[in-house]
Protein backbone atom coordinates (compact mmCIF):
# COMPACT_ATOMS: atom_id res chain seq x y z
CA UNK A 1 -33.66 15.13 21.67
CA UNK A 2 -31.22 15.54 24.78
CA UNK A 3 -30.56 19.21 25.42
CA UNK A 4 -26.99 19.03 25.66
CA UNK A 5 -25.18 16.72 22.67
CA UNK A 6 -21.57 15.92 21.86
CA UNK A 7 -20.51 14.27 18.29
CA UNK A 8 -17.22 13.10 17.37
CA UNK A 9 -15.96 16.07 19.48
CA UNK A 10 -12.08 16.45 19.60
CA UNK A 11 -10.01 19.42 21.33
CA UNK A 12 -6.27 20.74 21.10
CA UNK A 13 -5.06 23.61 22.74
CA UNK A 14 -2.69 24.67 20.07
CA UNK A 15 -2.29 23.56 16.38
CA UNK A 16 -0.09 20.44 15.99
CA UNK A 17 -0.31 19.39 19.86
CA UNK A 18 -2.09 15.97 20.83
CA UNK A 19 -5.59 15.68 20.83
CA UNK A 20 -6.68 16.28 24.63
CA UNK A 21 -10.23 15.16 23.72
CA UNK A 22 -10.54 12.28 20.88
CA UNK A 23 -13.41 11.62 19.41
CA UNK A 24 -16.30 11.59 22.67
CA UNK A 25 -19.40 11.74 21.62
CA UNK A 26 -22.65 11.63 24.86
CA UNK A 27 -25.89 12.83 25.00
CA UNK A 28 -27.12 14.70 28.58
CA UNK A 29 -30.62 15.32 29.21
CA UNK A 30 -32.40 18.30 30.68
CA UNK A 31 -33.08 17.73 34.47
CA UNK A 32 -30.38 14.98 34.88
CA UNK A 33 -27.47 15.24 37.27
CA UNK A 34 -23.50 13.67 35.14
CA UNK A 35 -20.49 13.11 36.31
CA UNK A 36 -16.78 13.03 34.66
CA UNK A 37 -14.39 11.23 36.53
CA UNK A 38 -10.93 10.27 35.74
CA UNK A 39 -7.23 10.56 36.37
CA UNK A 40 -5.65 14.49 36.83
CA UNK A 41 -5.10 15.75 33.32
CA UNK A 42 -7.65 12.80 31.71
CA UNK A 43 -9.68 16.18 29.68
CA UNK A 44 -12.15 16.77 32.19
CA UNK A 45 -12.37 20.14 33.02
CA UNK A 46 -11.35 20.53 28.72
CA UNK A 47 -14.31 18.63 28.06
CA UNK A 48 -16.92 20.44 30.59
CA UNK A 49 -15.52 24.31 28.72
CA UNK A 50 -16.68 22.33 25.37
CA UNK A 51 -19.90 21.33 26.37
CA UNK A 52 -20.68 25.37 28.15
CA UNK A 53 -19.01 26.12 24.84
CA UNK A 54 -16.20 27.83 26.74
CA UNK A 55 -13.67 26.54 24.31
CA UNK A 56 -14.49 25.59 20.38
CA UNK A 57 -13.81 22.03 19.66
CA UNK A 58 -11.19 21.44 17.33
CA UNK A 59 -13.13 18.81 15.49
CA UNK A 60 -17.08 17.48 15.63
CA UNK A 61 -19.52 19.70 17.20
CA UNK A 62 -21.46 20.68 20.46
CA UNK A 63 -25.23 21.63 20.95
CA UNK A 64 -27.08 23.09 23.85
CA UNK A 65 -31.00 23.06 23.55
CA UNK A 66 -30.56 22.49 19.87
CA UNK A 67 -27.97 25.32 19.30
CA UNK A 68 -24.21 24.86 18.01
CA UNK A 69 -22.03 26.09 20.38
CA UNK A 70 -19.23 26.54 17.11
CA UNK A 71 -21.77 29.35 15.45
CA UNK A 72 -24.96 31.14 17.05
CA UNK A 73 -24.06 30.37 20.42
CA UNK A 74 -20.35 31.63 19.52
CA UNK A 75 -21.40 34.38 17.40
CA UNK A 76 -23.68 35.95 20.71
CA UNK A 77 -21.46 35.76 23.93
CA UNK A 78 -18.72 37.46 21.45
CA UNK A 79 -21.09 40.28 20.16
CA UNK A 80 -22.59 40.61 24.11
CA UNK A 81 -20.42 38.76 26.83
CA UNK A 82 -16.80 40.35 27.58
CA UNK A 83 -13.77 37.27 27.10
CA UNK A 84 -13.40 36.36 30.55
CA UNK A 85 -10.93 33.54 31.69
CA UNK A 86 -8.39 32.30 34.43
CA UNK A 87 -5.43 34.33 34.36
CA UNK A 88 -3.45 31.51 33.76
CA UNK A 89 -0.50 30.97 31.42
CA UNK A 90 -2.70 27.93 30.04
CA UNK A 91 -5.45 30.14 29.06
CA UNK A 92 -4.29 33.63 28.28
CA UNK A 93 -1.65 34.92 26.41
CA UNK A 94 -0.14 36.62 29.77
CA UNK A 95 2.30 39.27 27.98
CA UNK A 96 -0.71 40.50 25.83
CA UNK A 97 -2.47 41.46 29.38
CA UNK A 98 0.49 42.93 30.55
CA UNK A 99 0.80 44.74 27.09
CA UNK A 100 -2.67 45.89 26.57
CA UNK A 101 -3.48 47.09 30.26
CA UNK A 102 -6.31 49.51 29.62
CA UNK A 103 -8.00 46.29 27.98
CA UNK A 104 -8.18 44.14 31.00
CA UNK A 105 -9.50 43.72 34.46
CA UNK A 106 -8.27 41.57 36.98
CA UNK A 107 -10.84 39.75 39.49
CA UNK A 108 -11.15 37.22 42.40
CA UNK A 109 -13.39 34.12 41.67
CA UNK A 110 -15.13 34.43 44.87
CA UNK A 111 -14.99 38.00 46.46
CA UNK A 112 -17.91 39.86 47.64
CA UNK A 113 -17.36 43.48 46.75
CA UNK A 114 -14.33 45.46 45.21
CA UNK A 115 -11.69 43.60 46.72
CA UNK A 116 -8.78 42.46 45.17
CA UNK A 117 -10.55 44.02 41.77
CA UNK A 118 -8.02 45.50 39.62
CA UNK A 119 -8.50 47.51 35.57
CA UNK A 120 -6.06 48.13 34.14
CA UNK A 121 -6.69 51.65 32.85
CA UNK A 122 -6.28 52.93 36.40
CA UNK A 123 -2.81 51.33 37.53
CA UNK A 124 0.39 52.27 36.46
CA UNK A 125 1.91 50.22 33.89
CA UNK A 126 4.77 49.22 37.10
CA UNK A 127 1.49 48.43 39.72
CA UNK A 128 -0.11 46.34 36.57
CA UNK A 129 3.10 43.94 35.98
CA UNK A 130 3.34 43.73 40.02
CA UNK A 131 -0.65 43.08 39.75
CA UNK A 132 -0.22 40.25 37.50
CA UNK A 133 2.88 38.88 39.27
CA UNK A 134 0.92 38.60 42.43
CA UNK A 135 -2.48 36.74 40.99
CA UNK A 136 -1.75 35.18 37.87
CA UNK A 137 -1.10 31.41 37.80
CA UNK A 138 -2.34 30.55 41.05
CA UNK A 139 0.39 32.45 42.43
CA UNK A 140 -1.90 34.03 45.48
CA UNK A 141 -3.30 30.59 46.19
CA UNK A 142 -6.22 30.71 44.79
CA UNK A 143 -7.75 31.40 40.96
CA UNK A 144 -8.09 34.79 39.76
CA UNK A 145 -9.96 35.95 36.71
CA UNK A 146 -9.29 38.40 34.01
CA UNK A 147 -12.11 39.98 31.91
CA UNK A 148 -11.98 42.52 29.23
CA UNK A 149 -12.72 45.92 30.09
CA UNK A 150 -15.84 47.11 29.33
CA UNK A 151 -16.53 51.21 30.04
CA UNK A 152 -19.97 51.39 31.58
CA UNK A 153 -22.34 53.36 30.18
CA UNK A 154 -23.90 56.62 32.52
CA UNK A 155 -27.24 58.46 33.11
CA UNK A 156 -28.44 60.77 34.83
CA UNK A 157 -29.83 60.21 38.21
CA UNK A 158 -30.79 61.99 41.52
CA UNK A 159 -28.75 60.61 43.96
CA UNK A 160 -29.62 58.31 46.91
CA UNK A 161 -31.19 60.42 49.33
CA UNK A 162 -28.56 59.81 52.56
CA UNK A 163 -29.94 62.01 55.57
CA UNK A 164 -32.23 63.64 53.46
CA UNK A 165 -34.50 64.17 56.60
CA UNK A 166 -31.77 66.45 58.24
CA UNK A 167 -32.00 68.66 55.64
CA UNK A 168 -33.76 72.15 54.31
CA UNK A 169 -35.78 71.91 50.92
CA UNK A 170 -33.36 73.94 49.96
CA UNK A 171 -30.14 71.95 50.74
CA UNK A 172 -31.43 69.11 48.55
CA UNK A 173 -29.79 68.37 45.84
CA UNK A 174 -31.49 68.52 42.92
CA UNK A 175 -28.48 68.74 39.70
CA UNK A 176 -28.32 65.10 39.80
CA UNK A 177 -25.19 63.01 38.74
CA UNK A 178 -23.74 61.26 36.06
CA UNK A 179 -23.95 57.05 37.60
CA UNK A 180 -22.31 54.28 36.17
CA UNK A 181 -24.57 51.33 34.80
CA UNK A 182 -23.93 47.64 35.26
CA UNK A 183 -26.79 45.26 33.97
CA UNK A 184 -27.13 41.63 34.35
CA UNK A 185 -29.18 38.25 34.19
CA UNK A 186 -30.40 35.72 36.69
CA UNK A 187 -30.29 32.27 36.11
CA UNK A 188 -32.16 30.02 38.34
CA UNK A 189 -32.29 26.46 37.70
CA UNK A 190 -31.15 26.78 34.33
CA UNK A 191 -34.13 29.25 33.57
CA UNK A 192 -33.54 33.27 33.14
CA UNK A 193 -35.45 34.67 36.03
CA UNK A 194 -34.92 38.21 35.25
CA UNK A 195 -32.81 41.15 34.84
CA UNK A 196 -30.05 42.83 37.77
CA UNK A 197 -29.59 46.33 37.75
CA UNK A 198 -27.06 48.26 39.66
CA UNK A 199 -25.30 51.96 39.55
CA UNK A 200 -22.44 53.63 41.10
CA UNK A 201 -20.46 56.72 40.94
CA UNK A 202 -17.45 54.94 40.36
CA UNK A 203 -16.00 52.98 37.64
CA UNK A 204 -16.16 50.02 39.57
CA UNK A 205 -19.75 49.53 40.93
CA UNK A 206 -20.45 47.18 44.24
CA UNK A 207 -21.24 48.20 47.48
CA UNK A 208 -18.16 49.66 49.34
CA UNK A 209 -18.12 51.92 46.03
CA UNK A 210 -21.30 53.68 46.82
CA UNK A 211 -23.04 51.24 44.58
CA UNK A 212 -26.89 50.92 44.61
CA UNK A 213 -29.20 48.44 43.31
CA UNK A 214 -31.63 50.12 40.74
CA UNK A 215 -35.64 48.95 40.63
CA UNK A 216 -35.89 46.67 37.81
CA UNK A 217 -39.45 46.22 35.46
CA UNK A 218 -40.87 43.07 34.65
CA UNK A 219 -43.05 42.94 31.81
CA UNK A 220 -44.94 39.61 30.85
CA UNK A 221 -46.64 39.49 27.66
């Protein structure tokens, strides 16, 4: 059975617009290298959000290792995964980010660190609409992102010992503070390698924030 599988699969972006993807049905196997060609604005990059089950087809189905990406597949990365997406007029309904501010956060595609990361609970609602002017359609020449706005969850940690040596046993902290979480998954290959684990003070956790990486426990049974 080939791991991913298209059947009769058809796509609009809105109800009562033409068809951008008609009927395709192809069959991909694990370990082997496709490629879509075809004219700008042939359904290509339509057709590859289908088959990572970015979008729902319209009509016919999708599976990936033997899952529909219309129900299970669906039904997890909406209970787990926050709706990210370009912030792009073709995408995203950009008056319902500009609306809902506290909702959102605004990201580069390709940034190392904070930069250029924006939520929306900490601007004013003036800084969001310039925020949104500045990145959203392509408008700072390149693609930006906006995800939903997840509030970490915190425990409670003894902080990274900086210049610990310099100190008294008495000047060391020992109260502790309240640290942002952030959890993820590697992917390696197309296998899950294992889990990544960082903290921060801040509500935005990376390095220039005072981020650290946490030691992560793998278990094999």
């Amino acid at each position: 059975m080939s791991f991913i599988q298209a059947e009769n699969l058809t796509f609009a972006y809105r109800e009562g617009e033409e068809q951008v993807i008609r009927n395709i049905s192809l069959s991909i196997e694990q370990g082997t290298y496709t490629a879509i060609i075809g004219h700008n604005g042939s359904g290509k990059s339509t057709l590859a959000k289908l088959l990572c089950g970015i979008l729902t087809p319209t009509g016919g189905r999708v599976t990936v290792g033997g899952i529909d990406t219309t129900d299970e597949e669906n039904a997890f990365v909406a209970r787990t995964v926050p709706k990210t997406c370009y912030l792009d007029s073709s995408e995203i309904d950009l008056d319902e980010v500009r609306a809902n501010k506290d909702a959102w956060i605004v990201k580069p595609t390709d940034a190392y660190g904070a930069a250029d990361v924006y939520a929306g609970c900490f601007q004013t609602q003036e800084k969001w609409d310039e925020i949104i002017d500045r990145f959203a359609n392509g408008a700072a020449g390149a693609p930006f992102l906006v995800q939903r706005y997840i509030t970490p969850y915190k425990t409670h940690i003894l902080e990274p010992d900086h210049d610990i040596e310099s100190l008294s046993d008495e000047e060391v902290d020992r109260t502790g503070a309240m640290y942002n979480n952030l959890e993820g998954l590697y992917c390696y290959n197309g296998r899950f390698q294992g889990v990544f684990s960082r903290l921060g003070p801040l509500p935005t956790i990376s390095k220039p924030m005072r981020g650290i990486t946490a030691a992560t426990i793998w278990v094999d049974e």
